[in-house]
Protein backbone atom coordinates (compact mmCIF):
# COMPACT_ATOMS: atom_id res chain seq x y z
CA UNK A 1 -36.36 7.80 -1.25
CA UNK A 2 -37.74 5.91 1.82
CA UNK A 3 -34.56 6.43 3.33
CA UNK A 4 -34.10 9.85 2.61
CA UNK A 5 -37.82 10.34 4.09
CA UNK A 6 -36.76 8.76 7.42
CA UNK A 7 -33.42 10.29 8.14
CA UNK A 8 -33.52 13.75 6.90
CA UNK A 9 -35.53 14.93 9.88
CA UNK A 10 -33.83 13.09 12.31
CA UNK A 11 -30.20 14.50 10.59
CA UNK A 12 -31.86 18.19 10.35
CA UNK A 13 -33.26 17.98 13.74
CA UNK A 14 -29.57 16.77 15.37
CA UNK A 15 -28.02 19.92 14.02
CA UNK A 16 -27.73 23.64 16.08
CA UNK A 17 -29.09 25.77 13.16
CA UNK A 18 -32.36 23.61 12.75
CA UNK A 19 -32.68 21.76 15.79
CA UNK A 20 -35.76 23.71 16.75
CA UNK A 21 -37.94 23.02 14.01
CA UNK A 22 -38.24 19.32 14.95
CA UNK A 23 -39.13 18.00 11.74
CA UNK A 24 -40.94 14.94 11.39
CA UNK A 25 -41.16 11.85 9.39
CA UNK A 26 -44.50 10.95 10.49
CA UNK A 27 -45.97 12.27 7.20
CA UNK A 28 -45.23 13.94 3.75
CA UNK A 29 -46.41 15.30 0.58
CA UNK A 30 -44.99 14.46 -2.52
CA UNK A 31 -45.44 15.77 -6.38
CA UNK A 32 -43.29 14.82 -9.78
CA UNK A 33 -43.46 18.42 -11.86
CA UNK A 34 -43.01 18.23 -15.24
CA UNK A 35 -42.32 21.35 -17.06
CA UNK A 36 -42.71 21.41 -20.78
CA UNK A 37 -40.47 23.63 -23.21
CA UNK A 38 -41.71 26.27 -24.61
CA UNK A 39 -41.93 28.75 -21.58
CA UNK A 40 -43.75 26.90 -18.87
CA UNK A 41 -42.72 28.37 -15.58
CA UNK A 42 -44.13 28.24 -12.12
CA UNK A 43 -45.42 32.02 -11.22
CA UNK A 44 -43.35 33.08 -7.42
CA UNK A 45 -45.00 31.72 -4.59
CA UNK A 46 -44.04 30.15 -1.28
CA UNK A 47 -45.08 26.73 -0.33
CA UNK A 48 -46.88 26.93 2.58
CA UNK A 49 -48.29 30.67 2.69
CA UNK A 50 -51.17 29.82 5.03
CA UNK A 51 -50.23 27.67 7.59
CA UNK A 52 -51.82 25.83 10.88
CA UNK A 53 -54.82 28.10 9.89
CA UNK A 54 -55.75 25.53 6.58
CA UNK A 55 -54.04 22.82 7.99
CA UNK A 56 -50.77 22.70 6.68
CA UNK A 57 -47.76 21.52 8.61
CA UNK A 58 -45.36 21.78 5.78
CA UNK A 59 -41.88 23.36 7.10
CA UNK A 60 -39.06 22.09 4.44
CA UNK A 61 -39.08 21.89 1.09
CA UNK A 62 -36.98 19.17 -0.79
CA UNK A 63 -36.44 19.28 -4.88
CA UNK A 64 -34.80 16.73 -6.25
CA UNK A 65 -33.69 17.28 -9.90
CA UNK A 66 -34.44 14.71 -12.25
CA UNK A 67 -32.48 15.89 -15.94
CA UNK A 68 -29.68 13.87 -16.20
CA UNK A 69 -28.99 15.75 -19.83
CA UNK A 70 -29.41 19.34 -18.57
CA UNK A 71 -27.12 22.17 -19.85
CA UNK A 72 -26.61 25.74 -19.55
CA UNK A 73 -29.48 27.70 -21.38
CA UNK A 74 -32.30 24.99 -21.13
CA UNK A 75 -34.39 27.06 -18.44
CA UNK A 76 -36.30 25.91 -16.09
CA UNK A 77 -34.39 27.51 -13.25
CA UNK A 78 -35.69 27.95 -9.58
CA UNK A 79 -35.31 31.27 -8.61
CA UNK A 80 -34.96 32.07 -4.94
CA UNK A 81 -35.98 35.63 -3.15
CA UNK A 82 -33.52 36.62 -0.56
CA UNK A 83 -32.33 38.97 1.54
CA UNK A 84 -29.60 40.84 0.07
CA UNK A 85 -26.12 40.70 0.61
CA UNK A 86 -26.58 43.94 2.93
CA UNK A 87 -27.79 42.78 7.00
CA UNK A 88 -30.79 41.03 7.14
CA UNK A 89 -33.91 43.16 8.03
CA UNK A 90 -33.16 45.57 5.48
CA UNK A 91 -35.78 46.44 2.75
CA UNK A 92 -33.99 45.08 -0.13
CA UNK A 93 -34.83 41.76 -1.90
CA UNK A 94 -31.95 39.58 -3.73
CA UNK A 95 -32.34 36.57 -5.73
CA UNK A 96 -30.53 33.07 -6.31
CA UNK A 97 -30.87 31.50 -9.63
CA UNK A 98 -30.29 27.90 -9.58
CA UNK A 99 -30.04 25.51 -12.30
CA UNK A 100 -32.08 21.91 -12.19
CA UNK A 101 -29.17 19.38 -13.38
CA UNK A 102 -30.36 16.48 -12.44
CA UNK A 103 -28.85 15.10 -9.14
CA UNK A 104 -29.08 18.30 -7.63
CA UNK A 105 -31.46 18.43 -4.67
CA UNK A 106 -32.36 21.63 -2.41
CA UNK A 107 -33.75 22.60 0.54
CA UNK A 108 -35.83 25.32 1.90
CA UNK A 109 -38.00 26.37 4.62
CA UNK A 110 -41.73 26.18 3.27
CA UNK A 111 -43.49 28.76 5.06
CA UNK A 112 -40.95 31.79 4.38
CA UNK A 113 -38.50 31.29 1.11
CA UNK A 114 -40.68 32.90 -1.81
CA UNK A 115 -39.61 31.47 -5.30
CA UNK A 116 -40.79 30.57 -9.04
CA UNK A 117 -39.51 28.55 -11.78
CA UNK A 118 -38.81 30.28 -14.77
CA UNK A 119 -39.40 29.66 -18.12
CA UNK A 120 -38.41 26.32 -19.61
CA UNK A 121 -36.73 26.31 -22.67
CA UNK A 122 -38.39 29.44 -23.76
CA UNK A 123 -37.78 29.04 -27.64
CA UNK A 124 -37.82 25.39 -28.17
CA UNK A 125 -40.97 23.46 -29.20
CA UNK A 126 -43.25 22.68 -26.83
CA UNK A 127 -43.10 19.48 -28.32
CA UNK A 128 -39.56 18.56 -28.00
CA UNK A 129 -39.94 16.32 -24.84
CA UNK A 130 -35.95 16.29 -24.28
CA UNK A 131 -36.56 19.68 -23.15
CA UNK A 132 -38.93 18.51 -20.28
CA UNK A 133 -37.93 19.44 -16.99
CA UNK A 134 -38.26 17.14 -14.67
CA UNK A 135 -38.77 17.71 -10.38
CA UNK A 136 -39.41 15.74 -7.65
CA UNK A 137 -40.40 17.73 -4.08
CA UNK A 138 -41.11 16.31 -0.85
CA UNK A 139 -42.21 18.51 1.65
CA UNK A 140 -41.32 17.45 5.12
CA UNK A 141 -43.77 18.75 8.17
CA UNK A 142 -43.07 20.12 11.52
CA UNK A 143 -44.42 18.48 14.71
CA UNK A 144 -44.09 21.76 16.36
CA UNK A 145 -46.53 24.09 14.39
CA UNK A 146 -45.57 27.11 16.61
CA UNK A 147 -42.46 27.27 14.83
CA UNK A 148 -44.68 27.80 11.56
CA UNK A 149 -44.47 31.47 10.33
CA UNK A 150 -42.59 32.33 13.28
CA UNK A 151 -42.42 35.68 14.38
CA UNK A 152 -38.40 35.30 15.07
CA UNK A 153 -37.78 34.15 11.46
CA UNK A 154 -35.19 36.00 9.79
CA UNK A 155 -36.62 35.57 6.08
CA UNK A 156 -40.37 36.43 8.03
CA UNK A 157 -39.95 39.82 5.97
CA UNK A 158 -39.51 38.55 2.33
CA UNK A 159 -42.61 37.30 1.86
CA UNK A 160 -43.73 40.90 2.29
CA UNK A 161 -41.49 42.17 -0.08
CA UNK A 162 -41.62 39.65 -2.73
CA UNK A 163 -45.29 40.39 -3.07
């Protein structure tokens, strides 16, 4: 994990689409979510809604998957809001659905991607730790907080229309 923590920026930063954002590895935040069967879920929310004004530098947000036993109806999937398949800028909202199999790692911006976890094994027993799902994030800051909430985002808008 060290190593992913001191590359990734430097790998992100080196490449034309997100050269701009210059990531750091000067600092991160971490958390291991457990979700428990039984219909825990995350309610839709984006990372970093506030910004520089609380003091929060987070730009990119890392899951790692931990469920090395995960199949097809377990739950627990991260849904993504979107812009549609239609141009971007329009007023219509899409979602991505993505399943945590463990391995699996993704990677969003922070401050504009709204998303939720739904509901984990929704008719299991919320005692049946097999069912647990299991996700590690690392959120990875900016050193250049102007490009926080930036007005020439092209996902600025969904946060808007997600909520």
């Amino acid at each position: 994990m060290s190593v992913l923590l001191q590359t990734l920026p430097a790998a992100l930063n080196g490449q034309s689409a997100t050269s701009d954002f210059d990531l750091s590895n000067s600092s991160f935040n971490a958390k291991l979510a457990v979700t428990s069967p039984g219909g825990s879920k995350y309610p839709l929310h984006i990372d970093n809604p506030q910004g520089l004004s609380v003091g929060d530098t987070r730009k990119l947000t890392c899951i790692l998957y931990l469920n090395p036993d995960y199949k097809d109806g377990d739950g627990g999937e991260l849904r993504i809001f979107l812009p549609s398949n239609e141009e971007i800028g329009n007023e219509t909202l899409g979602t991505v659905d993505l399943t945590p199999e463990g391995g699996r790692m993704l990677l969003f911006w922070s401050d504009d991607i709204p998303h939720e976890v739904l509901a984990t094994a929704p008719h299991a027993d919320k005692d049946d730790a097999s069912l647990d799902r299991y996700a590690l994030t690392v959120w990875i800051p900016t050193a250049n907080v102007t490009k926080l909430h930036a007005e020439s985002s092209k996902f600025r808008h969904l946060k808007d229309l997600a909520f």
